[in-house]
N, C-alpha and C. Protein backbone atom coordinates (compact mmCIF):
# COMPACT_ATOMS: atom_id res chain seq x y z
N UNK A 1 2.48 -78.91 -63.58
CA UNK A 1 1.19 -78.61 -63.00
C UNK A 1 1.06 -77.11 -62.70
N UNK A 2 2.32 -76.40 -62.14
CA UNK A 2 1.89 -75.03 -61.97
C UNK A 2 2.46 -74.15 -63.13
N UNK A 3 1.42 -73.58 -63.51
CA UNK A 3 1.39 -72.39 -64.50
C UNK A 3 2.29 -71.37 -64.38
N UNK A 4 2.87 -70.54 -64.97
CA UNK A 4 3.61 -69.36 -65.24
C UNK A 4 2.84 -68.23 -64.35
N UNK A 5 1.72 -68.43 -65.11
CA UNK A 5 0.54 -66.89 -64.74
C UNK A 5 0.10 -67.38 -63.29
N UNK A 6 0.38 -68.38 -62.42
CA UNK A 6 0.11 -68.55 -61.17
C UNK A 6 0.80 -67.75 -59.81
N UNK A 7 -0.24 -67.26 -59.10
CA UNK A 7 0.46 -66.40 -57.67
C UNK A 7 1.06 -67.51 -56.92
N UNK A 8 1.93 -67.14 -55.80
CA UNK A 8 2.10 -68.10 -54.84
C UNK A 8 2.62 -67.33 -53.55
N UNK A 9 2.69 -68.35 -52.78
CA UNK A 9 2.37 -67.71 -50.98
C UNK A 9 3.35 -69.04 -50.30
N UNK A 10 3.42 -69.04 -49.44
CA UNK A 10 4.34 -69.34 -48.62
C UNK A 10 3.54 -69.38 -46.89
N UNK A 11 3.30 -70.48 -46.34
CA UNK A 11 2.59 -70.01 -44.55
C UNK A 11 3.91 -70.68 -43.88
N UNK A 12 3.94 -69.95 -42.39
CA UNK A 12 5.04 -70.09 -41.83
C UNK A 12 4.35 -70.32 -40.66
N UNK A 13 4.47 -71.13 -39.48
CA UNK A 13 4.05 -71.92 -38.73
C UNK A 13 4.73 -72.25 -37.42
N UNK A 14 4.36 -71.43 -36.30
CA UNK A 14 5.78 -71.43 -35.17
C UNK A 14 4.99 -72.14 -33.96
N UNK A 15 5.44 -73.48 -33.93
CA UNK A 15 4.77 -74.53 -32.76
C UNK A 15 5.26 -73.79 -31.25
N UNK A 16 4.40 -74.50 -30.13
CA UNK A 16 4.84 -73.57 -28.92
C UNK A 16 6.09 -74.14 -28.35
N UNK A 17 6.77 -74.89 -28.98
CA UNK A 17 7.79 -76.05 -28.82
C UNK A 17 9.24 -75.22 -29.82
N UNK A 18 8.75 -74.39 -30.67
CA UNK A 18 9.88 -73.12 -31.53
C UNK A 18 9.67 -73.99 -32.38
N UNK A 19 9.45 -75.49 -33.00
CA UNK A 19 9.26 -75.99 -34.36
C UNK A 19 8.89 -74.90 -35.15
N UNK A 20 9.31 -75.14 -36.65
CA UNK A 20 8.51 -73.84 -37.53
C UNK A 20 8.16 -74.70 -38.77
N UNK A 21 7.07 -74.57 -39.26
CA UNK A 21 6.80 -75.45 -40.51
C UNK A 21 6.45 -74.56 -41.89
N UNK A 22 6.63 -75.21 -42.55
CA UNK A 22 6.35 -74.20 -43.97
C UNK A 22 5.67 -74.73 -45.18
N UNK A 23 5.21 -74.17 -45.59
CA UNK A 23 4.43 -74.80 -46.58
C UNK A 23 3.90 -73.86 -47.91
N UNK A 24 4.19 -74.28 -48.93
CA UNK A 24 4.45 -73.33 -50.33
C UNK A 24 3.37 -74.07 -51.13
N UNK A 25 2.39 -72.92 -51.58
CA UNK A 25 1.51 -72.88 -52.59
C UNK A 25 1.41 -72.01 -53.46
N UNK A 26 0.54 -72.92 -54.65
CA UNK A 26 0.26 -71.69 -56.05
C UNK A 26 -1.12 -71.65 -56.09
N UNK A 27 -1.32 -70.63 -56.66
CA UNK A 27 -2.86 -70.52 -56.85
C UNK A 27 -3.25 -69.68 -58.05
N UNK A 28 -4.37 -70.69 -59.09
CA UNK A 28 -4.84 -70.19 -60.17
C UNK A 28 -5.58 -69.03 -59.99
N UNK A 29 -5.11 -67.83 -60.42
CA UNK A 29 -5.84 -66.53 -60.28
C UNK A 29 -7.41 -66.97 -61.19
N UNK A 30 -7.14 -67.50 -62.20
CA UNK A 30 -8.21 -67.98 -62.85
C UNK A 30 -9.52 -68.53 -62.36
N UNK A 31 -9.28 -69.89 -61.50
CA UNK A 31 -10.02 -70.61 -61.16
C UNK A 31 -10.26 -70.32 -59.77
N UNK A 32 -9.22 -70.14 -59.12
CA UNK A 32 -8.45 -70.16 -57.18
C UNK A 32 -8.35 -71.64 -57.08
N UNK A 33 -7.99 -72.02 -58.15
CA UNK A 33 -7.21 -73.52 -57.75
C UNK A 33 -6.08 -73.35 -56.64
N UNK A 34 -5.93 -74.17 -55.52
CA UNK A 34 -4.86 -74.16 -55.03
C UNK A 34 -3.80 -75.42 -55.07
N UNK A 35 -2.26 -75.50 -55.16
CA UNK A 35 -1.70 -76.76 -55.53
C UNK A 35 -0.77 -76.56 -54.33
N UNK A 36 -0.80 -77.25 -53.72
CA UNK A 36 0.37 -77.38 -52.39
C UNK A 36 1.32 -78.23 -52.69
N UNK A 37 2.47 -77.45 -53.25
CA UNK A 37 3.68 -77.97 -54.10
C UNK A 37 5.10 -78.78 -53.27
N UNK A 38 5.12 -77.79 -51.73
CA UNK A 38 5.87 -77.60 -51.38
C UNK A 38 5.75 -78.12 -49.52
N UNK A 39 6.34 -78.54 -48.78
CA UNK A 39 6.20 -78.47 -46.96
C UNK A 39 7.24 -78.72 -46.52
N UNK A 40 8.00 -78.68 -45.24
CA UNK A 40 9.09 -78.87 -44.99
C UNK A 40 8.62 -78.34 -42.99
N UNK A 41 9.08 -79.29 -41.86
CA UNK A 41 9.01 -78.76 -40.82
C UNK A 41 10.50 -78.86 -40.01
N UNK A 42 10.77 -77.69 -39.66
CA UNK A 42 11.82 -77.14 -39.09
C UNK A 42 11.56 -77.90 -37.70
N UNK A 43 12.57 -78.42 -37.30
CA UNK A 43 12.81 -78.68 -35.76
C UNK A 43 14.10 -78.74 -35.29
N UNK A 44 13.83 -77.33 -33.79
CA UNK A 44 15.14 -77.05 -33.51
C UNK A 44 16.16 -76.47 -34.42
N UNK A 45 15.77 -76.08 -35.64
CA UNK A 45 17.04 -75.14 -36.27
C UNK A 45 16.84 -73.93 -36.03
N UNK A 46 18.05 -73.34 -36.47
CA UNK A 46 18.71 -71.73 -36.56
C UNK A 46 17.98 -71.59 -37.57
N UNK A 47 17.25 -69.93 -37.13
CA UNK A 47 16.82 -68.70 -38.58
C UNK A 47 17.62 -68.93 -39.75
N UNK A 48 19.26 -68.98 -39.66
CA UNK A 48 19.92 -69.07 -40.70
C UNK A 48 19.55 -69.81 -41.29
N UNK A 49 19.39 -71.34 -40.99
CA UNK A 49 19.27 -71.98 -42.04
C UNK A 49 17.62 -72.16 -42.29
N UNK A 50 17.03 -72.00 -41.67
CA UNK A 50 15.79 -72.03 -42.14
C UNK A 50 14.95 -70.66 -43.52
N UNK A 51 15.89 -69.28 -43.20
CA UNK A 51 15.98 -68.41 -44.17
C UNK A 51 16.39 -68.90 -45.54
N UNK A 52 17.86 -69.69 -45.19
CA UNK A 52 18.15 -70.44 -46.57
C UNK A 52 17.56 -71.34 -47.34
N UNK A 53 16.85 -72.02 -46.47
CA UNK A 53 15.63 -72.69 -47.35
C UNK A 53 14.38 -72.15 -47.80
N UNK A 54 13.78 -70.97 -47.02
CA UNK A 54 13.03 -70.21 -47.60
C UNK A 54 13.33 -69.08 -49.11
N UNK A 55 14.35 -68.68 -49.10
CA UNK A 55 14.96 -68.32 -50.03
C UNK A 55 15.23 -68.86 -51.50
N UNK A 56 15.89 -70.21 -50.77
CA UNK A 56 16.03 -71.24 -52.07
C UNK A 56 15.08 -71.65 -52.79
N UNK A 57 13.54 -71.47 -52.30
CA UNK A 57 12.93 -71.61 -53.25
C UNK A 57 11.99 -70.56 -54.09
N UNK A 58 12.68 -69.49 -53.65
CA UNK A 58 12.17 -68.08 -54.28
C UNK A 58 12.25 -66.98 -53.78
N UNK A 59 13.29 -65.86 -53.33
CA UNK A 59 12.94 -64.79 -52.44
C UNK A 59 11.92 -64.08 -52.84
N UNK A 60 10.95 -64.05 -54.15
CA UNK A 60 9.99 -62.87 -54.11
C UNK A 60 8.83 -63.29 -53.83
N UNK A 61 8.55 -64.82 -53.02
CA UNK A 61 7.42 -65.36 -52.48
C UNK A 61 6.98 -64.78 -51.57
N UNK A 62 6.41 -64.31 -51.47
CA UNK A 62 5.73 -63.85 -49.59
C UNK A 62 5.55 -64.56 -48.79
N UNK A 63 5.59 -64.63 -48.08
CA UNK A 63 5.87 -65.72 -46.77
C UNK A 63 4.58 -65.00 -45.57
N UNK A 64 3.24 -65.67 -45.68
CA UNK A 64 2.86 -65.09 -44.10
C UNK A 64 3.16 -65.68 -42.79
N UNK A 65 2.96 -65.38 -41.85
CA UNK A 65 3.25 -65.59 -40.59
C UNK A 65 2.55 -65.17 -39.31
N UNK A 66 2.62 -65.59 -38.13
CA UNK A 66 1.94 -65.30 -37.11
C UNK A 66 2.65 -64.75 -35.65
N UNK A 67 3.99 -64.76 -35.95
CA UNK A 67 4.75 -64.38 -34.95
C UNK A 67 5.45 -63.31 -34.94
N UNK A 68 5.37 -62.29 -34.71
CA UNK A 68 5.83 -60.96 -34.53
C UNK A 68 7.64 -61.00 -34.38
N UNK A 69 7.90 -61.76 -33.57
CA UNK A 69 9.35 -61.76 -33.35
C UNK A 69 10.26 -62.93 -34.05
N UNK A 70 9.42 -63.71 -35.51
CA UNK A 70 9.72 -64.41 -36.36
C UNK A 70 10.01 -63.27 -37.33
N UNK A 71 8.79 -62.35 -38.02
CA UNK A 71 9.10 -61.57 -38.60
C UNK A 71 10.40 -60.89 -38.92
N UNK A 72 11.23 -60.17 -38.04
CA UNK A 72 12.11 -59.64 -38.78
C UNK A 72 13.26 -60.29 -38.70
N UNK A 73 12.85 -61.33 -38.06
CA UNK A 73 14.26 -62.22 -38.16
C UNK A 73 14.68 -62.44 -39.45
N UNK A 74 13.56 -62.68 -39.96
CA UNK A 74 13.33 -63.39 -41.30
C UNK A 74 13.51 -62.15 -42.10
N UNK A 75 13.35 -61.33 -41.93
CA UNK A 75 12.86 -60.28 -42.85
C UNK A 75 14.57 -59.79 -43.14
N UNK A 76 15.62 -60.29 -41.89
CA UNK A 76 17.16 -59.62 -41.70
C UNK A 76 17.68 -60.34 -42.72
N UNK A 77 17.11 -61.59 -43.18
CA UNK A 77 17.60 -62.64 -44.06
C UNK A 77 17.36 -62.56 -45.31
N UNK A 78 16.59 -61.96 -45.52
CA UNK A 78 16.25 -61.34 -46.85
C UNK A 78 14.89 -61.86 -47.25
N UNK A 79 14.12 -62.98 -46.86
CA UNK A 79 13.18 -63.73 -47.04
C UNK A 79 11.68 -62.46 -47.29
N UNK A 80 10.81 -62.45 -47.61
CA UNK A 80 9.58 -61.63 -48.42
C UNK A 80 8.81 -61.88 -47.37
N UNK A 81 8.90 -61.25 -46.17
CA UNK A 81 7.54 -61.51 -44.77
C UNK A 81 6.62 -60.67 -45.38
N UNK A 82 5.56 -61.27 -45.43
CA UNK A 82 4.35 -59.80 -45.07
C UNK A 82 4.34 -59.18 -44.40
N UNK A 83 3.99 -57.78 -44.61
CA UNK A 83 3.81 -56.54 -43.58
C UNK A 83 3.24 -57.20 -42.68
N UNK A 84 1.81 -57.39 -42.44
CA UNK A 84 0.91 -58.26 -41.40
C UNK A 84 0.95 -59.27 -40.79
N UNK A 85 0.49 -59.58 -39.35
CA UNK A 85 0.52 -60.76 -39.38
C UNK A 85 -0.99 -61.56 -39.72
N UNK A 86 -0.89 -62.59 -39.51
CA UNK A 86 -1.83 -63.18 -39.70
C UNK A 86 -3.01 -63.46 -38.39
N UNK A 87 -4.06 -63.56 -38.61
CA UNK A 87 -4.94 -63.97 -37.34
C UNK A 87 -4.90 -65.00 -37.10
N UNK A 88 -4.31 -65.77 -35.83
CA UNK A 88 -4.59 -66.99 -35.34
C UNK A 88 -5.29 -67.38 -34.43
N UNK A 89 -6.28 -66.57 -34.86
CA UNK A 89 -7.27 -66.50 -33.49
C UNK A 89 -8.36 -67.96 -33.45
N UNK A 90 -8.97 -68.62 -32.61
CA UNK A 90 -9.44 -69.84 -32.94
C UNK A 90 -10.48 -69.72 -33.84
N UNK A 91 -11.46 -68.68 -34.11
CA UNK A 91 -12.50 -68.30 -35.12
C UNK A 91 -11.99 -68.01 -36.49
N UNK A 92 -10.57 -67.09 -36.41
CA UNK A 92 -10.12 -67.37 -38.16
C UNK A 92 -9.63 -68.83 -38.09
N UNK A 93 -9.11 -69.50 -37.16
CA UNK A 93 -8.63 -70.97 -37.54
C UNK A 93 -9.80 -71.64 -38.47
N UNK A 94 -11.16 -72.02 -37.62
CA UNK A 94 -12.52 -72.50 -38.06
C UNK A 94 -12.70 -71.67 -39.28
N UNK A 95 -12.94 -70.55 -39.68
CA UNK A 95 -13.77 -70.22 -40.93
C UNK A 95 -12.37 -70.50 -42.13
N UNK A 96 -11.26 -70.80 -41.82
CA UNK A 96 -9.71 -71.11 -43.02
C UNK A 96 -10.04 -72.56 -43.15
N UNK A 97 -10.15 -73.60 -41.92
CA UNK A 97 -10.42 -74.78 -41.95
C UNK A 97 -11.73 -74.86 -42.85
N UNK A 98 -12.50 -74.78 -42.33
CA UNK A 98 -13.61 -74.78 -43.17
C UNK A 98 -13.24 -74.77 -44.65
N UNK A 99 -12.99 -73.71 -45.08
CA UNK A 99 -12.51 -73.08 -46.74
C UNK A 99 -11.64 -74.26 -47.51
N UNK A 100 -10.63 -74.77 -46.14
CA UNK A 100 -9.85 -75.25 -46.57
C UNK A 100 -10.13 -77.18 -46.99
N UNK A 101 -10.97 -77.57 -46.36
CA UNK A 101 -12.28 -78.43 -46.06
C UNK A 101 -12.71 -78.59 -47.43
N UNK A 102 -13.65 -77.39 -47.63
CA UNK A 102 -14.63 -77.01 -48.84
C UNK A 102 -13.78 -77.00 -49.96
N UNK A 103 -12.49 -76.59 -50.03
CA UNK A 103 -11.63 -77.00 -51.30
C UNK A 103 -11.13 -78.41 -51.33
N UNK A 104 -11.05 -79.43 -50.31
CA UNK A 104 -10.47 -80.31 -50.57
C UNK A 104 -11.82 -81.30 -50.61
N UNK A 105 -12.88 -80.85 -50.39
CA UNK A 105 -14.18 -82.06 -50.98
C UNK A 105 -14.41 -81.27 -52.52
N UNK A 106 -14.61 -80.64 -52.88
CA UNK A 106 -14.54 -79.98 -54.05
C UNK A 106 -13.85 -80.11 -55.08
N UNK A 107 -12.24 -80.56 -55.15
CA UNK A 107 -11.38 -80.61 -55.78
C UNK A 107 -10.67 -79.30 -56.50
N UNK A 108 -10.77 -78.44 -54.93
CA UNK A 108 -10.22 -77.26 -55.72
C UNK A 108 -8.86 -76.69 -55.11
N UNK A 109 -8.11 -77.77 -54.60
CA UNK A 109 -7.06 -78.32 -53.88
C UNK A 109 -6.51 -79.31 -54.26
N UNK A 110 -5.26 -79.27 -54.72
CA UNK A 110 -4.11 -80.47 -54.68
C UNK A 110 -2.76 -80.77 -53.68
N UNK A 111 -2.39 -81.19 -53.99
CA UNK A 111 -1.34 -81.92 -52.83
C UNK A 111 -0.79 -82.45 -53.79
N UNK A 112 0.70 -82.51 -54.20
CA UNK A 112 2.06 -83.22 -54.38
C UNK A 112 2.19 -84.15 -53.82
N UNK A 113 1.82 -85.38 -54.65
CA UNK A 113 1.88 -86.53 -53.99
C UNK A 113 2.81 -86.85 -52.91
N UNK A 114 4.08 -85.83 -53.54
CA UNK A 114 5.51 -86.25 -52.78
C UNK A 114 5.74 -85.77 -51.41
N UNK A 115 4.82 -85.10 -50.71
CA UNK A 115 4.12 -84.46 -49.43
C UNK A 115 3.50 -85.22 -48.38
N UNK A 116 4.48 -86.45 -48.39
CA UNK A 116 3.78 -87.74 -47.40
C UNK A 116 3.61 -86.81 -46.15
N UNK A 117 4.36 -86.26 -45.68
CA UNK A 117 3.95 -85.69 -44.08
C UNK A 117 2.83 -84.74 -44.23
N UNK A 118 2.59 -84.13 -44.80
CA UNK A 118 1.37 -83.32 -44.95
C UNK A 118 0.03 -84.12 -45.13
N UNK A 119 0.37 -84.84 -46.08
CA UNK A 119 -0.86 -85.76 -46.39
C UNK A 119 -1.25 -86.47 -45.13
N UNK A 120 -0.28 -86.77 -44.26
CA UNK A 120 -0.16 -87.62 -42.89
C UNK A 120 -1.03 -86.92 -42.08
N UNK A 121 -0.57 -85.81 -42.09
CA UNK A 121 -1.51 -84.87 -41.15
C UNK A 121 -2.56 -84.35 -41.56
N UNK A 122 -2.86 -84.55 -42.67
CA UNK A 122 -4.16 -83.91 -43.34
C UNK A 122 -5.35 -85.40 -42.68
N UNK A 123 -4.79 -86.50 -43.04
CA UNK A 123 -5.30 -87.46 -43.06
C UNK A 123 -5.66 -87.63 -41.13
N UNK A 124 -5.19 -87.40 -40.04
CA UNK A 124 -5.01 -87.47 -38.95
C UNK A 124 -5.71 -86.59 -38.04
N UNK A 125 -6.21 -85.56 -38.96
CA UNK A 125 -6.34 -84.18 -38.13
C UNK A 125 -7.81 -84.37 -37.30
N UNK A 126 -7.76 -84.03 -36.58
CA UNK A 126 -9.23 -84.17 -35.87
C UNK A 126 -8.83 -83.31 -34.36
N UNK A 127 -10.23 -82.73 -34.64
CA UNK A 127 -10.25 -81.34 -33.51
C UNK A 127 -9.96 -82.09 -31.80
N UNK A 128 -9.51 -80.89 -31.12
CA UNK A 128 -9.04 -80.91 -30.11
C UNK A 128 -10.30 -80.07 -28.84
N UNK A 129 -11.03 -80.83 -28.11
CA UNK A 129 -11.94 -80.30 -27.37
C UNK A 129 -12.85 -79.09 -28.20
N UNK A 130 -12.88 -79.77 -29.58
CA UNK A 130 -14.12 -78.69 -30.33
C UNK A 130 -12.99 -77.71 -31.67
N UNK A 131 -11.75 -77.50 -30.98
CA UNK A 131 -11.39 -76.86 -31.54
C UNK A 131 -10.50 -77.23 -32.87
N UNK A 132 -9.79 -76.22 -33.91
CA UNK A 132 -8.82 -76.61 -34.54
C UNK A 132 -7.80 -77.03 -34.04
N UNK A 133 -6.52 -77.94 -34.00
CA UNK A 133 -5.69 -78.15 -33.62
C UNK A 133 -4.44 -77.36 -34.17
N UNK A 134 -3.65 -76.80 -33.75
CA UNK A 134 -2.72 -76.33 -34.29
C UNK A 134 -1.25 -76.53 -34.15
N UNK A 135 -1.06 -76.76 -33.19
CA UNK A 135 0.92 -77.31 -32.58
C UNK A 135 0.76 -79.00 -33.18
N UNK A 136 -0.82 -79.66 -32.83
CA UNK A 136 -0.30 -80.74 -33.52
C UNK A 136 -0.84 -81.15 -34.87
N UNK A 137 -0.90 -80.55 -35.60
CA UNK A 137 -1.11 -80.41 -36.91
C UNK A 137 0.14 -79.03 -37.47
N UNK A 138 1.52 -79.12 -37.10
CA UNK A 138 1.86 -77.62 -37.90
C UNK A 138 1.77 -77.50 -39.84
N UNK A 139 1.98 -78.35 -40.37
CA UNK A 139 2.12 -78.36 -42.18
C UNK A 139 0.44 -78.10 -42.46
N UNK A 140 -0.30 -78.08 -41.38
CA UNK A 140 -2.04 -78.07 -42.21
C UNK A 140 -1.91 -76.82 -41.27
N UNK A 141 -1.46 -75.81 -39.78
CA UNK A 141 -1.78 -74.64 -39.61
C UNK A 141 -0.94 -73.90 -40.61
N UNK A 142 0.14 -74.25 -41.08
CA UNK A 142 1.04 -73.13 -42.23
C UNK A 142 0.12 -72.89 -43.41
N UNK A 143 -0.43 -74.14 -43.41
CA UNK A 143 -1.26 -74.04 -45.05
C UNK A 143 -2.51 -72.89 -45.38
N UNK A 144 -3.42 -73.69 -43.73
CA UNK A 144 -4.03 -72.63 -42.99
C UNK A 144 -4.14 -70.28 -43.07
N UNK A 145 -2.53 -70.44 -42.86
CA UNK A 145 -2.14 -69.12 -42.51
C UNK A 145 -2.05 -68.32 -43.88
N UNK A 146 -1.19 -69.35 -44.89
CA UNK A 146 -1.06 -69.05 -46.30
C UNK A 146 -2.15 -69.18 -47.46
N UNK A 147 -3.63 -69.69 -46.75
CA UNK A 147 -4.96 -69.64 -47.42
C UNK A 147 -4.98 -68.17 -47.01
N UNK A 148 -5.16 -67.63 -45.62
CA UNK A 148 -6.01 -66.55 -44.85
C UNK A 148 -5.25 -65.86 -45.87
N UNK A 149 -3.58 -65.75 -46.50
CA UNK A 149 -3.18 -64.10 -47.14
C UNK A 149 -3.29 -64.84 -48.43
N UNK A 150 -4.04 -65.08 -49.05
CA UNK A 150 -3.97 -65.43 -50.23
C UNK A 150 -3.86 -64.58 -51.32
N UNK A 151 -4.54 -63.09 -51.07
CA UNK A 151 -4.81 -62.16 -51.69
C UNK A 151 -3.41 -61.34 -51.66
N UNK A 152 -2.40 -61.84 -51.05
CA UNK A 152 -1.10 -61.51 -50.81
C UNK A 152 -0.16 -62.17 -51.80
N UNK A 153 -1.03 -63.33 -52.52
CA UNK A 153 0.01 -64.42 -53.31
C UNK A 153 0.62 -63.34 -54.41
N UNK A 154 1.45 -63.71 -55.27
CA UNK A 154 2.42 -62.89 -55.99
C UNK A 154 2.63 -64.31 -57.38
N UNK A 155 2.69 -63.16 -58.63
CA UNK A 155 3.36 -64.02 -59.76
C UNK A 155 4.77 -63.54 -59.83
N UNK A 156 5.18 -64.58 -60.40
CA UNK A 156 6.72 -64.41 -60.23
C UNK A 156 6.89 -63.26 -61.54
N UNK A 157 7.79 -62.19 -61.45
CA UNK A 157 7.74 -61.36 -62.87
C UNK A 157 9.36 -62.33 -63.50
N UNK A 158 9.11 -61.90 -65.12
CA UNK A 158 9.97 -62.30 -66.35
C UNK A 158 10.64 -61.01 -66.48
N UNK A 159 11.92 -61.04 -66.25
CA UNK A 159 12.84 -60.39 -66.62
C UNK A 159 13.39 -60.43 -67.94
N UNK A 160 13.50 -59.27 -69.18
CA UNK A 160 13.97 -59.64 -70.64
C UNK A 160 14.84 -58.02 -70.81
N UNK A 161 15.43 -58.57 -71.52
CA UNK A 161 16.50 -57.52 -72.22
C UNK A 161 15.80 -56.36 -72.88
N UNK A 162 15.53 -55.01 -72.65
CA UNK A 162 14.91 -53.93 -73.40
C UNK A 162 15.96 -53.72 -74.76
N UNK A 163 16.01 -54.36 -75.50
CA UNK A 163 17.10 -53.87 -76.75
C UNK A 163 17.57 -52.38 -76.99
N UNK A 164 16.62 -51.73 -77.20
CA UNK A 164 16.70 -50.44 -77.50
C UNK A 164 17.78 -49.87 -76.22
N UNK A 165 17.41 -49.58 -75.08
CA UNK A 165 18.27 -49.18 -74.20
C UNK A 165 18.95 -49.83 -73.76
N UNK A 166 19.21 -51.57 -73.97
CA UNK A 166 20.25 -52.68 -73.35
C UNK A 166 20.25 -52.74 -71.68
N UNK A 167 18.60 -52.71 -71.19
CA UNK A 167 18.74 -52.57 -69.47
C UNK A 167 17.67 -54.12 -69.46
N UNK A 168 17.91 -54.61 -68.41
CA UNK A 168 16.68 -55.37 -67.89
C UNK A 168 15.29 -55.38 -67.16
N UNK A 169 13.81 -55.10 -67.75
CA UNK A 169 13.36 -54.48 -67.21
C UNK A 169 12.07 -56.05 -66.90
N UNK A 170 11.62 -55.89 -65.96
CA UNK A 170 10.24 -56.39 -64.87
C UNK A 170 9.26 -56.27 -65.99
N UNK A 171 8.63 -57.71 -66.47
CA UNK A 171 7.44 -58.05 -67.18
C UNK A 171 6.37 -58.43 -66.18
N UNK A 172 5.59 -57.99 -66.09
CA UNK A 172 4.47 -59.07 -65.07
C UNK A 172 3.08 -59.55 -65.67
């Protein structure tokens, strides 16, 4: 399902409880299809190992985020933080929800079937005194965070042998 020529992004998701959730997408530069390939929610682990799973599935993903003192933790680990953080302010929550809404009546959003907890919470979500919910929804605020930097997503580059000089050089 995901293309070669596809960007992808990574949202990172820090409950007020230290849970951290994550959630990995691609997106058709073509269309702005988005395919949510990937989720996973951290509870109660160490940076270490949560770096190692961010890693494992690509260090040149970008990863956004909303926590300042997540950042370079992550960043010590080798993991691809964005410079920025992200706005989690309750008005970017509403106009991402929304977007994010408008792609999934649209069909310009997929989900990996194999993403039962996401789907769980996609399916569950319903606002909190007006507002977005966010600590209890974390796999739909990561997704959320990693719509807002989308323009941050990245294709993976092809590395090939330059014959002539015998070096490896960055195709993109």
């Amino acid at each position: 399902m995901i293309e070669q020529h596809w960007k992808r992004i990574a949202g990172m998701h820090v409950t007020k409880h230290g849970d951290i959730a994550m959630v990995w997408l691609a997106v058709d530069p073509d269309s702005g299809h988005i395919h949510i390939y990937d989720s996973c929610l951290f509870a109660s682990e160490v940076a270490a190992v949560i770096a190692e799973s961010i890693n494992a599935r690509g260090r040149w993903i970008p990863v956004a985020w909303i926590h300042p003192e997540m950042q370079q933790s992550f960043l010590d680990r080798g993991c691809r933080m964005l410079p920025d953080s992200s706005d989690d302010s309750d008005a970017m929550a509403e106009i991402v929800s929304r977007d994010l809404w408008e792609r999934m009546r649209s069909k310009r959003i997929s989900v990996d079937k194999r993403l039962k907890n996401w789907l769980d919470e996609a399916k569950t979500l319903q606002r909190d005194d007006g507002k977005i919910p966010k600590d209890s929804s974390p796999l739909i605020s990561a997704t959320r965070i990693a719509i807002q930097q989308l323009r941050s997503a990245k294709r993976q580059q092809s590395k090939i042998k330059n014959k002539q000089e015998g070096r490896t050089v960055a195709v993109i």
